[in-house]
N, C-alpha and C. Protein backbone atom coordinates (compact mmCIF):
# COMPACT_ATOMS: atom_id res chain seq x y z
N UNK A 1 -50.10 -18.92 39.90
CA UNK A 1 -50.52 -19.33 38.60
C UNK A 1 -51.02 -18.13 37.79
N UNK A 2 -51.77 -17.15 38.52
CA UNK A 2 -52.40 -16.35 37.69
C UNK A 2 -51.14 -15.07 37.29
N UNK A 3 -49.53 -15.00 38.23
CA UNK A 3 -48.61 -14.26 37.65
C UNK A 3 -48.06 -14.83 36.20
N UNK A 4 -48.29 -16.34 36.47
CA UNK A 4 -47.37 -17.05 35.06
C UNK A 4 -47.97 -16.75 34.20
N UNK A 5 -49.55 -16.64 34.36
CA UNK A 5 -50.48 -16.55 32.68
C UNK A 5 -50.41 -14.51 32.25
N UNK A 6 -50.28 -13.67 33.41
CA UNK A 6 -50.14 -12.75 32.83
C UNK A 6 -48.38 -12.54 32.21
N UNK A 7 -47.23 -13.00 33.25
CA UNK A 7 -46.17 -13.15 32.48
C UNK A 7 -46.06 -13.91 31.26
N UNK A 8 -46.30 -14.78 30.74
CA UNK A 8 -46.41 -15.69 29.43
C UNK A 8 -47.52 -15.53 28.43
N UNK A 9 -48.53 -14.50 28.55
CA UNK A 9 -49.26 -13.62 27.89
C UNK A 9 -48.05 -13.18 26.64
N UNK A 10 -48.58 -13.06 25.50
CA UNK A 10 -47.86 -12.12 24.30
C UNK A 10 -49.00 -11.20 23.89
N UNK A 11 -49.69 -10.49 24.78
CA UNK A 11 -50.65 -9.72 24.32
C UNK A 11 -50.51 -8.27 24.34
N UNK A 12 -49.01 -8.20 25.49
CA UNK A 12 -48.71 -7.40 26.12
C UNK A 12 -48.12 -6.46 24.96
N UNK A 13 -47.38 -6.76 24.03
CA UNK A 13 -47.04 -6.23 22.55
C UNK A 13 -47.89 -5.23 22.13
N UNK A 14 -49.09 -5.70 22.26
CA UNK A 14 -50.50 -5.08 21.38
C UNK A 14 -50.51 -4.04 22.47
N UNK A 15 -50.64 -3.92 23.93
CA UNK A 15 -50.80 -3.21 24.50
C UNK A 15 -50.13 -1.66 24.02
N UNK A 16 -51.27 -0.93 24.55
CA UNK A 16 -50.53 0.67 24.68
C UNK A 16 -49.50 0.64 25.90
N UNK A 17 -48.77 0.94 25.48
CA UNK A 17 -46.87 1.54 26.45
C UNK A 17 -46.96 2.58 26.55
N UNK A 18 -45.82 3.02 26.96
CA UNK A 18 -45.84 4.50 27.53
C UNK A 18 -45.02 5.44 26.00
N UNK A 19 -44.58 4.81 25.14
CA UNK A 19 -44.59 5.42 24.18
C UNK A 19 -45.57 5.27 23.19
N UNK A 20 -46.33 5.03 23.33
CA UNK A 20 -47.45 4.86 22.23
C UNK A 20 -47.75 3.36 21.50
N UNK A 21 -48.81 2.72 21.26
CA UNK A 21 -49.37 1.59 20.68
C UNK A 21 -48.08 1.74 19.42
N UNK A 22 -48.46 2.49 18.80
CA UNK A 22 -47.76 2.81 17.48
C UNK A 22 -46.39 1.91 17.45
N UNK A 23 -45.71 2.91 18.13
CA UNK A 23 -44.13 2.38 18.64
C UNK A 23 -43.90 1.29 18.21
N UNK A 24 -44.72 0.42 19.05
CA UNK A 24 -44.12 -1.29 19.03
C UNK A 24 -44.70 -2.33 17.58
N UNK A 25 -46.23 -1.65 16.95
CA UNK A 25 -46.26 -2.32 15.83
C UNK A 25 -46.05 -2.17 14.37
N UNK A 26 -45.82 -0.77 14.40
CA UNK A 26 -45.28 0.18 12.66
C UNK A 26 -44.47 -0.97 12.17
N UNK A 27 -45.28 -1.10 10.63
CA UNK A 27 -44.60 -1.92 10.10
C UNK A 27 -43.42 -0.99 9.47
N UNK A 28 -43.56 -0.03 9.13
CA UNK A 28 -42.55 0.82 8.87
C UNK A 28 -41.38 1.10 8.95
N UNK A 29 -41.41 0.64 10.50
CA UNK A 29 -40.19 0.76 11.55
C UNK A 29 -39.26 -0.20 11.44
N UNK A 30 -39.67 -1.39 11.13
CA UNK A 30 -39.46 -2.65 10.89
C UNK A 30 -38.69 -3.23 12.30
N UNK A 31 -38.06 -2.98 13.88
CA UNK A 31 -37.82 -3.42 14.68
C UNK A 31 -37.20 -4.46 14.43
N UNK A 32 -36.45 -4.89 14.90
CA UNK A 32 -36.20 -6.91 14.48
C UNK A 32 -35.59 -6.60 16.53
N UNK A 33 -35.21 -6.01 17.01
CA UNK A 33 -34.73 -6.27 18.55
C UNK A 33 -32.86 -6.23 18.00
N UNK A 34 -32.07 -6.59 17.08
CA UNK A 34 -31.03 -6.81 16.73
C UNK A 34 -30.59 -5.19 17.07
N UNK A 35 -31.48 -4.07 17.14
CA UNK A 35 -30.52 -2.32 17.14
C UNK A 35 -29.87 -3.01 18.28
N UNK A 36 -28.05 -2.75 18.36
CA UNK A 36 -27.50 -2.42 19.08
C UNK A 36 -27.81 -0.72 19.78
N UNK A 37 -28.10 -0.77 20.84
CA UNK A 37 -28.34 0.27 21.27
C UNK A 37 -26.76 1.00 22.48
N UNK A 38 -26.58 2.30 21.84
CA UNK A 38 -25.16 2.35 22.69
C UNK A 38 -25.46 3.42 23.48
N UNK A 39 -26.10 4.48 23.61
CA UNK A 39 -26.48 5.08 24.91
C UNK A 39 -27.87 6.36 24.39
N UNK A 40 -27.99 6.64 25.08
CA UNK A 40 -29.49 7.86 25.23
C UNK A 40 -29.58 8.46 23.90
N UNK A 41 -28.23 8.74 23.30
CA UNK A 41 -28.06 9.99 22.06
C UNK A 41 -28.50 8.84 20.93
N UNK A 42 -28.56 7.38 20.70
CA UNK A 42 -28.97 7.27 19.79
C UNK A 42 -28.15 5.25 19.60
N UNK A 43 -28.36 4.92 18.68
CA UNK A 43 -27.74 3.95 18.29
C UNK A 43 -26.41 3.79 17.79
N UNK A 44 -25.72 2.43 18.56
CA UNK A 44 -24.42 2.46 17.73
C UNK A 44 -23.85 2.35 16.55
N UNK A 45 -25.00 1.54 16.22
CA UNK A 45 -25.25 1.13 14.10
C UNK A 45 -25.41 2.35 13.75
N UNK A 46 -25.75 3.33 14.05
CA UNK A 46 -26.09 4.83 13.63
C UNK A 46 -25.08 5.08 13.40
N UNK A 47 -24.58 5.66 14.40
CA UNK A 47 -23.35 6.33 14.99
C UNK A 47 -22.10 5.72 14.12
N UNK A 48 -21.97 4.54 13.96
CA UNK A 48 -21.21 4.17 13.04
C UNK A 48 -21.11 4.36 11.36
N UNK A 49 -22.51 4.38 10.94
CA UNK A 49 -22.87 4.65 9.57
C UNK A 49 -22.58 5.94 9.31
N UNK A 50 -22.95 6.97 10.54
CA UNK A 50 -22.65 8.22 10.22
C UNK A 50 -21.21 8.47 9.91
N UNK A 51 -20.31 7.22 10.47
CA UNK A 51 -18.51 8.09 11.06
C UNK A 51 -18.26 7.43 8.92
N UNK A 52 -18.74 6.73 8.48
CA UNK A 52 -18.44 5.64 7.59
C UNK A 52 -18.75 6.97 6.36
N UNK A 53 -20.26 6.90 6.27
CA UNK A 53 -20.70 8.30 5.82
C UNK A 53 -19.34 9.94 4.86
N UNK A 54 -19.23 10.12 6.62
CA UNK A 54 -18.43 11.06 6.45
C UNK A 54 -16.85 10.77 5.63
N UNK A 55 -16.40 9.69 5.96
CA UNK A 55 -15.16 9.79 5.48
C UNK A 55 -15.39 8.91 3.41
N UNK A 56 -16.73 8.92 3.57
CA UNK A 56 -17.02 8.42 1.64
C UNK A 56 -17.56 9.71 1.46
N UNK A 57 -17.48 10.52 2.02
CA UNK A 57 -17.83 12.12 1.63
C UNK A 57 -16.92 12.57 1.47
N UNK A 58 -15.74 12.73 2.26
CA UNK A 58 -14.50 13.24 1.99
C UNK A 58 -13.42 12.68 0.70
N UNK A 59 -13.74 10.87 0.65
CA UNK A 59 -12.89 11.02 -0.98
C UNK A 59 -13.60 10.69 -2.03
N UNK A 60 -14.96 11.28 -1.89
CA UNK A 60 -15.76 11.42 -3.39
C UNK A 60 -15.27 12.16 -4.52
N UNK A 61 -14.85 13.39 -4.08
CA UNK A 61 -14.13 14.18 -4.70
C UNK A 61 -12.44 13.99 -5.29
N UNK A 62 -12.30 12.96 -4.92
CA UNK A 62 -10.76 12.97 -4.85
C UNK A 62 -11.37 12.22 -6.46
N UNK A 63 -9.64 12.59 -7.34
CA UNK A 63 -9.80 12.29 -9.05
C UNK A 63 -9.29 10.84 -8.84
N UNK A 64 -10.33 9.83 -10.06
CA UNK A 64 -9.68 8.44 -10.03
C UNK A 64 -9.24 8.32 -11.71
N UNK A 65 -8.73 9.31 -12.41
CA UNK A 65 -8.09 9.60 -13.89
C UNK A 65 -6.83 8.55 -13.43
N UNK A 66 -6.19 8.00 -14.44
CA UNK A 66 -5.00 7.31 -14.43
C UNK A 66 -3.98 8.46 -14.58
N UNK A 67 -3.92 9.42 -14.61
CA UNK A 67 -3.27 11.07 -14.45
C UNK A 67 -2.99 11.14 -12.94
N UNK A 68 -4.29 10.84 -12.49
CA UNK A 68 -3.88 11.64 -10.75
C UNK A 68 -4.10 10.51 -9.84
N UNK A 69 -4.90 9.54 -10.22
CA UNK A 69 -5.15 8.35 -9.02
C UNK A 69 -3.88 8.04 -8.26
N UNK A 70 -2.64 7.83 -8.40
CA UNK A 70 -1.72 8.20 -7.51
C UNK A 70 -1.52 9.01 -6.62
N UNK A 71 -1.95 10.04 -6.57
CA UNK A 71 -2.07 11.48 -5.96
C UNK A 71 -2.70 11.01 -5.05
N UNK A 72 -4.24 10.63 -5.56
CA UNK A 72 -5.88 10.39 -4.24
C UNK A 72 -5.14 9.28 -3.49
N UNK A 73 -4.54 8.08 -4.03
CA UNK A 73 -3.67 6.61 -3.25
C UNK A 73 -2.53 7.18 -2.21
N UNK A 74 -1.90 7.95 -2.62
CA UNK A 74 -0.97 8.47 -1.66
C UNK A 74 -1.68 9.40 -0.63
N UNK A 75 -2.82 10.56 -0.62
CA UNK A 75 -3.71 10.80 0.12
C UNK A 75 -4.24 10.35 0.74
N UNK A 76 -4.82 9.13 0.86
CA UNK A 76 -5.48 8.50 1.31
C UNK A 76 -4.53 7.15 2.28
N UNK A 77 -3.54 6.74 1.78
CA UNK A 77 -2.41 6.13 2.47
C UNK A 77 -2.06 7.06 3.53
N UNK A 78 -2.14 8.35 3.49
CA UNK A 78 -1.51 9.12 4.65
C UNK A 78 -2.22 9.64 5.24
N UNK A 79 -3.42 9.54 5.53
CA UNK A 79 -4.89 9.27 5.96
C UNK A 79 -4.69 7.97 6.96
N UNK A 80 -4.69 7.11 6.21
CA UNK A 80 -4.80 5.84 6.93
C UNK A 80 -3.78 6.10 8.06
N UNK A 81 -2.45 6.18 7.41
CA UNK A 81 -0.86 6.46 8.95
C UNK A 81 -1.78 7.56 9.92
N UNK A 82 -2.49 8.37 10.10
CA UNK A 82 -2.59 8.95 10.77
C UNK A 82 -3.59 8.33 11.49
N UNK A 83 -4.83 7.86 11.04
CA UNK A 83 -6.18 7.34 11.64
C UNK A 83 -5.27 6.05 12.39
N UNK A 84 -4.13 5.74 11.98
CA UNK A 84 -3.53 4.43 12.72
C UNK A 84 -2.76 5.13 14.02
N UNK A 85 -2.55 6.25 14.01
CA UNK A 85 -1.34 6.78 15.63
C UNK A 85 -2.49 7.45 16.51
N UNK A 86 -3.83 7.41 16.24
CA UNK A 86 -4.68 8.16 16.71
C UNK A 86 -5.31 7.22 17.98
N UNK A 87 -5.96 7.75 18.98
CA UNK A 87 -6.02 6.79 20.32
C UNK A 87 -7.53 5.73 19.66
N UNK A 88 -7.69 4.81 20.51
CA UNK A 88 -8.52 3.86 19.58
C UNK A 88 -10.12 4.22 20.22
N UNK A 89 -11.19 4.90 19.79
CA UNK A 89 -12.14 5.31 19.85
C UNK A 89 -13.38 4.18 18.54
N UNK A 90 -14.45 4.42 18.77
CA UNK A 90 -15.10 3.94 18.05
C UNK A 90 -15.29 4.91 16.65
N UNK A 91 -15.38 5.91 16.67
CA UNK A 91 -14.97 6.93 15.47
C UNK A 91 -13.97 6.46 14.76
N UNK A 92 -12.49 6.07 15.46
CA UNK A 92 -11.25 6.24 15.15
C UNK A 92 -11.47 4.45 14.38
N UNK A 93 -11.55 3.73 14.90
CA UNK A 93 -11.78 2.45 14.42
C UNK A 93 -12.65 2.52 13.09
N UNK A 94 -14.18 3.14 13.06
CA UNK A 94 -14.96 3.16 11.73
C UNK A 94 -14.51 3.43 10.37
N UNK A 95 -13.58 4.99 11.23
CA UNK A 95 -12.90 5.71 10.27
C UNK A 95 -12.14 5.11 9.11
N UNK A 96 -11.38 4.03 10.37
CA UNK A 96 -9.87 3.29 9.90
C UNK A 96 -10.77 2.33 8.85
N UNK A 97 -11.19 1.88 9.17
CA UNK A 97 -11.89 0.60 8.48
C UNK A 97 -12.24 1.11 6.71
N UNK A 98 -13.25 2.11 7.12
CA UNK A 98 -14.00 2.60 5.71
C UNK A 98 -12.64 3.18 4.82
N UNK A 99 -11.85 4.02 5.45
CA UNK A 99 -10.65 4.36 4.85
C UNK A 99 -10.23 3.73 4.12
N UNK A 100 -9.86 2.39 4.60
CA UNK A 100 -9.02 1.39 4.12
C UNK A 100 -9.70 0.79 3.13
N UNK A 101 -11.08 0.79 3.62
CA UNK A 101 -11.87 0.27 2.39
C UNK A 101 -11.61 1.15 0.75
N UNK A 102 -11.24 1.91 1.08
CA UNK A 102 -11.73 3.24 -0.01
C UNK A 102 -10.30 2.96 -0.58
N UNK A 103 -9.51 2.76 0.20
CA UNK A 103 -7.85 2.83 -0.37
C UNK A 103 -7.74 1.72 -1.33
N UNK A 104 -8.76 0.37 -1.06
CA UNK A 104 -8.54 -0.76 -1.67
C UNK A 104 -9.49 -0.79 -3.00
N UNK A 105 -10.41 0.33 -2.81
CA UNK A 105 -11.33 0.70 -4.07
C UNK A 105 -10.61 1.28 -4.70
N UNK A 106 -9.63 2.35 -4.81
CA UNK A 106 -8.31 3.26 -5.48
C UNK A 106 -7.58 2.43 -6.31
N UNK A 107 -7.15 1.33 -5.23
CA UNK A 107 -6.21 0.60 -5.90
C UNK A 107 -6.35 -0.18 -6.95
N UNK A 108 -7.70 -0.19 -6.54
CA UNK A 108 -8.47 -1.77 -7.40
C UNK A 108 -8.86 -0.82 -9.24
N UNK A 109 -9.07 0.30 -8.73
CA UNK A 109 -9.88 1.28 -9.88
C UNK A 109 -8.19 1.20 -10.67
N UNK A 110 -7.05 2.03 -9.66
CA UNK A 110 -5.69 1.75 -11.01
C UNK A 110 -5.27 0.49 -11.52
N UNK A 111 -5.88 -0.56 -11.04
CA UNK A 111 -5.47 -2.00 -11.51
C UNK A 111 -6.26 -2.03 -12.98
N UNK A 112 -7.91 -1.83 -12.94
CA UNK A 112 -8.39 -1.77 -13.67
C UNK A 112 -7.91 -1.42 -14.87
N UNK A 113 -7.77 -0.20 -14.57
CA UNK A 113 -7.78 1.20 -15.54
C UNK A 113 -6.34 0.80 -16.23
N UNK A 114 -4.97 0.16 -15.96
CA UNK A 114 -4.28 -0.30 -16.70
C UNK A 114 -2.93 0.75 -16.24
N UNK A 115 -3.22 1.68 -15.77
CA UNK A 115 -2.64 2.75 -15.34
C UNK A 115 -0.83 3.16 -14.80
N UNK A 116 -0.56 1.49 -14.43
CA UNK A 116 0.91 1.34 -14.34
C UNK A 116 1.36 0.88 -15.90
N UNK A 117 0.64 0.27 -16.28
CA UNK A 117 0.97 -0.16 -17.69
C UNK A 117 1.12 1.50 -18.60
N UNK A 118 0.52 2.08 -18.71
CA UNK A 118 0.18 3.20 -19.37
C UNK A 118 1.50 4.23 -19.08
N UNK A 119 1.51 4.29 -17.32
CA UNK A 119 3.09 5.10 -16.88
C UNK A 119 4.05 4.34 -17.31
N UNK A 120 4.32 2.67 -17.51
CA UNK A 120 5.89 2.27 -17.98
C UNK A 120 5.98 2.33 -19.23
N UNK A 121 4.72 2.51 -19.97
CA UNK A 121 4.67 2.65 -21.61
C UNK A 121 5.34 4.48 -21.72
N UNK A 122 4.78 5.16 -20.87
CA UNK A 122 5.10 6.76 -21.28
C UNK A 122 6.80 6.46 -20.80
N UNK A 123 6.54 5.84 -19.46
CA UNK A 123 8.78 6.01 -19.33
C UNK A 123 8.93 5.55 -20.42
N UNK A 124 8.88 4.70 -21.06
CA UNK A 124 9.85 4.03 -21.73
C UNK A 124 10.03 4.55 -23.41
N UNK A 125 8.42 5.33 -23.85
CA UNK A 125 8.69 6.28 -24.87
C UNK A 125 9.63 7.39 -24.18
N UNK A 126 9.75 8.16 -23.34
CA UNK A 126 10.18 9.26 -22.98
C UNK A 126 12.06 8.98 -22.75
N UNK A 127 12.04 7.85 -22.36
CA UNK A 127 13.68 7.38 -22.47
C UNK A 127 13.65 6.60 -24.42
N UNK A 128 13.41 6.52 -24.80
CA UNK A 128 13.42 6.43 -26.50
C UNK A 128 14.12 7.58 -26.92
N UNK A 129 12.86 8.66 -26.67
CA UNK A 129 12.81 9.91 -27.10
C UNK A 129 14.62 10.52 -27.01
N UNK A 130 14.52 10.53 -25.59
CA UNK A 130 15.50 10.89 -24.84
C UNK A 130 16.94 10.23 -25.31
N UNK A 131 16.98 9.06 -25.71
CA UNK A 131 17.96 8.51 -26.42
C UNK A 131 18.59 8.55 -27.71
N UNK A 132 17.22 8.77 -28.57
CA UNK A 132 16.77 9.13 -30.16
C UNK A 132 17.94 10.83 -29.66
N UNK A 133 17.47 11.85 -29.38
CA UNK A 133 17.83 12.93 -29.34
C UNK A 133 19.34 13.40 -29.19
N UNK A 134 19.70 12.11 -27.86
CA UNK A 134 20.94 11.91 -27.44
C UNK A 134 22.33 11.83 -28.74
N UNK A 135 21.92 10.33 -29.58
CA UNK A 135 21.90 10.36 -30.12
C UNK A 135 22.28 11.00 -31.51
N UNK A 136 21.15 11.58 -32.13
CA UNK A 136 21.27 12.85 -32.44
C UNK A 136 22.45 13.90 -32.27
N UNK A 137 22.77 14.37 -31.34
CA UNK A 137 23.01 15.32 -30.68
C UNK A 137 24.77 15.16 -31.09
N UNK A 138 24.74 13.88 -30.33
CA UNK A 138 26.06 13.35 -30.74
C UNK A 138 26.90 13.12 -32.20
N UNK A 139 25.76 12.51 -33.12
CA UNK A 139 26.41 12.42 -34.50
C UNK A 139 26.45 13.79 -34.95
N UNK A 140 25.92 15.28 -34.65
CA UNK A 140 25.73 16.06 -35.25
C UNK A 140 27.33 16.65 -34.52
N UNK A 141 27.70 16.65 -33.51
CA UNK A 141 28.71 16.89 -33.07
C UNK A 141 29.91 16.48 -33.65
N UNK A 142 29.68 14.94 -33.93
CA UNK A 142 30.98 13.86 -34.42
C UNK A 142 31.18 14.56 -35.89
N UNK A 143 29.90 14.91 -36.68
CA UNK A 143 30.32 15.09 -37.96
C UNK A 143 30.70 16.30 -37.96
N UNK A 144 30.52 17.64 -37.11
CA UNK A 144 30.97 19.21 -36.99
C UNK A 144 32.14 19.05 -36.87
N UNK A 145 33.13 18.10 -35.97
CA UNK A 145 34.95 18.22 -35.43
C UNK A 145 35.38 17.54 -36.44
N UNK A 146 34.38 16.22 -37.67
CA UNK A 146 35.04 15.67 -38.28
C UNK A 146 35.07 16.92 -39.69
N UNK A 147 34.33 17.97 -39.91
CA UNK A 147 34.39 18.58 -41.01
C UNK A 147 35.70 19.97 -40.46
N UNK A 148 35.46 20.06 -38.75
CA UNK A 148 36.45 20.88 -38.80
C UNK A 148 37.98 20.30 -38.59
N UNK A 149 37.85 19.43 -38.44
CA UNK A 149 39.18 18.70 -38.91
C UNK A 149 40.11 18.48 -40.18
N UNK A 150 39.20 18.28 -40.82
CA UNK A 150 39.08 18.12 -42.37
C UNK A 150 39.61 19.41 -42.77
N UNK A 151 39.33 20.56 -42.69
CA UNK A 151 39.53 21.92 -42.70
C UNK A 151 41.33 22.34 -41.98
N UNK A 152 40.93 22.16 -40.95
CA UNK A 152 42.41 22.35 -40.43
C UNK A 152 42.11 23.40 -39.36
N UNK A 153 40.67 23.84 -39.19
CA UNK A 153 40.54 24.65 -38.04
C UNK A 153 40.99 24.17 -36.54
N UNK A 154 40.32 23.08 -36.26
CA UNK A 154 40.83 22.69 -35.15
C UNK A 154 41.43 21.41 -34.80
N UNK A 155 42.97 22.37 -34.36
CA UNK A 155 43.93 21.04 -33.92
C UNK A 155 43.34 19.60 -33.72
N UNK A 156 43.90 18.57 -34.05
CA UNK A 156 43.49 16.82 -33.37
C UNK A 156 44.19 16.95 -32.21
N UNK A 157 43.83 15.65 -31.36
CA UNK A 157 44.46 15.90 -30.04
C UNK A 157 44.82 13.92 -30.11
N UNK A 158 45.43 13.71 -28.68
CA UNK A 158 46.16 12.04 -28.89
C UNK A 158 47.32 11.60 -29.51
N UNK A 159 47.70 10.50 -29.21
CA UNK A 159 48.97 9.93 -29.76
C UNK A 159 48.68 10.29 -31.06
N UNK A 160 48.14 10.04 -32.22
CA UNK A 160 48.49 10.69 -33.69
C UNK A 160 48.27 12.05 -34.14
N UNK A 161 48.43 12.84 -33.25
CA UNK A 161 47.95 14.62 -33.46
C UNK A 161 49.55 14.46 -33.94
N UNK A 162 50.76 14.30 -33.43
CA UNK A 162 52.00 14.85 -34.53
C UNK A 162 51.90 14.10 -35.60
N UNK A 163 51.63 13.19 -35.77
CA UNK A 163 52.20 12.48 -37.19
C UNK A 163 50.89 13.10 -38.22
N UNK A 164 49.79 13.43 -37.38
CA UNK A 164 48.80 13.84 -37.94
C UNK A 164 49.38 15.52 -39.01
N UNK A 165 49.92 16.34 -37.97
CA UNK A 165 50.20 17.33 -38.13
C UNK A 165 51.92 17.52 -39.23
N UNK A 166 52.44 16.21 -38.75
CA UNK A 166 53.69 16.77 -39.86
C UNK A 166 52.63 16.12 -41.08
N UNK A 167 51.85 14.88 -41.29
CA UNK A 167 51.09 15.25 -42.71
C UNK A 167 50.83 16.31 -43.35
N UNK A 168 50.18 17.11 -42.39
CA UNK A 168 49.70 18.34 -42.69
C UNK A 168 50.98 19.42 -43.43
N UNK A 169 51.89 19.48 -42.75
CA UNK A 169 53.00 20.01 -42.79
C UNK A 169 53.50 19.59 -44.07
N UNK A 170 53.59 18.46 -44.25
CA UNK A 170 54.25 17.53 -45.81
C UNK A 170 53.20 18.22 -46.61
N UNK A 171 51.86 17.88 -46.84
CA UNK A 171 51.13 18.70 -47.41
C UNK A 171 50.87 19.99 -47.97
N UNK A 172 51.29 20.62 -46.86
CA UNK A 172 51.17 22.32 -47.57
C UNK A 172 52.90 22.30 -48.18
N UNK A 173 54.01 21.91 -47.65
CA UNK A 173 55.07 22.23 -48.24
C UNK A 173 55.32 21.38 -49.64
N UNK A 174 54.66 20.70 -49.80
CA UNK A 174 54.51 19.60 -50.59
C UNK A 174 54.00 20.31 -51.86
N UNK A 175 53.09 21.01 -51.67
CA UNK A 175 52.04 21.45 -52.26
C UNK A 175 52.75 22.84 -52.82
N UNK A 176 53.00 23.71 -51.77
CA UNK A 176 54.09 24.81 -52.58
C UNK A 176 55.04 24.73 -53.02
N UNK A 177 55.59 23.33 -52.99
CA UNK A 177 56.65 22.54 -54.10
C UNK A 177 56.27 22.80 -55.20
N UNK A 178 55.46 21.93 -55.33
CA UNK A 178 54.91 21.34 -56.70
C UNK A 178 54.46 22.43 -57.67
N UNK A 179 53.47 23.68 -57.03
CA UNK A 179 53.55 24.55 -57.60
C UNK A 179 54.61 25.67 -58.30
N UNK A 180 55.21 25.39 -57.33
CA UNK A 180 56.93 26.37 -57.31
C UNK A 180 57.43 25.61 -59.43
N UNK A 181 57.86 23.99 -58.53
CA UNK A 181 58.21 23.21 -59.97
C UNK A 181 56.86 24.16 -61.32
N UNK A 182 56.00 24.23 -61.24
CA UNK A 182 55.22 24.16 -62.42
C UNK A 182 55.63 25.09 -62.42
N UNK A 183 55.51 26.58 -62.16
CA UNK A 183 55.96 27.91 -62.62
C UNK A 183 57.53 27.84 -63.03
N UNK A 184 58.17 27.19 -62.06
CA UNK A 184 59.73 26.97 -63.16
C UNK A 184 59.56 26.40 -64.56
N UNK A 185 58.45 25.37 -64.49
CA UNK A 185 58.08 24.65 -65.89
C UNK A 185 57.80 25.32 -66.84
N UNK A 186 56.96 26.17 -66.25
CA UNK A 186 56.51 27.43 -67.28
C UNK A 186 57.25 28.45 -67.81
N UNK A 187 57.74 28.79 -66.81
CA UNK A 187 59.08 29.88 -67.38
C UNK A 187 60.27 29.13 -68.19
N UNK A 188 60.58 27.81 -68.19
CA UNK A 188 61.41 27.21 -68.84
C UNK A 188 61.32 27.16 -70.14
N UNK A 189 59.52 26.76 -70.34
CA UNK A 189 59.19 26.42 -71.84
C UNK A 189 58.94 27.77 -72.51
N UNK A 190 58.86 28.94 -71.85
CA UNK A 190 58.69 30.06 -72.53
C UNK A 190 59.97 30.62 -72.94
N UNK A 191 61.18 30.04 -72.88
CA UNK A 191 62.42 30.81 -73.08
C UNK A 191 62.47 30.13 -74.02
């Protein structure tokens, strides 16, 4: 009887331990008994916060501009493939986790930010542009062969290049006809 009343005692709390009174009542400390404890070096909740820690240290720096956030998403996607072929450790697991977390914060920030909208708005000015110029490019061409045509510099080509060309031909002989006739005209009426 007298083991049950010192076992079922809660006084034993208050007692000094071998680490000190302190230890067990700091409100400071706040205790709840819930630390997973994973070996001598320290806690596993630690140990985990720290692995979590490190890898929101590593893409703090990375840019979330609608310019480059693709860049940090694809970084960080190939991050993840690797933390995934890696042997399965408790590091390797935290890692994976917070990673992924961070990848889904990336994604979520270019959803926001409008950022695919913004890239199919620039393609689709940049093929405008690109068409506008095209374009361009072309009528300035069509009207250069149509003025050197016009001219007689350069040959036509296709089924109507001869009939094109005896025109031409009727034309100039046509033409030094007609002149020929007027100077006979002239010399006629002067006699």
């Amino acid at each position: 009887m007298a083991i049950d009343m010192i076992e079922n005692n809660e006084l034993g709390v208050f007692t000094e331990g071998r680490l000190g009174l302190k230890q067990f009542t700091d409100e400071n400390r706040n205790y709840t008994g819930s630390e997973d404890f994973y070996n001598l070096f320290g806690s596993r909740n630690k140990k985990k916060s720290t692995f979590r820690e490190q890898v929101r240290a590593k893409y703090d720096s990375y840019p979330t501009e609608c310019a480059n956030i693709q860049t940090s998403i694809d970084a960080i996607s190939n991050d993840v493939a690797t933390l995934l072929k890696q042997k399965s450790t408790l590091e390797q697991r935290e890692k994976l986790d917070e990673t992924n977390k961070v990848l889904g914060e990336y994604k979520n920030k270019q959803i926001l930010q409008g950022c695919e909208a913004l890239k199919e708005a620039e393609k689709q000015e940049k093929e405008r542009a690109s068409t506008l110029e095209t374009l361009t490019k072309l009528s300035d061409v069509s009207v250069g062969k149509a003025e050197a045509e016009l001219k007689g510099l350069v040959p036509t080509e296709g089924e109507g290049a001869d009939f094109v060309n005896k025109n031409k031909n009727l034309l100039i002989y046509g033409g030094i006809g007609v002149v020929g006739l007027v100077i006979i005209a002239l010399i006629l009426r002067r006699r």
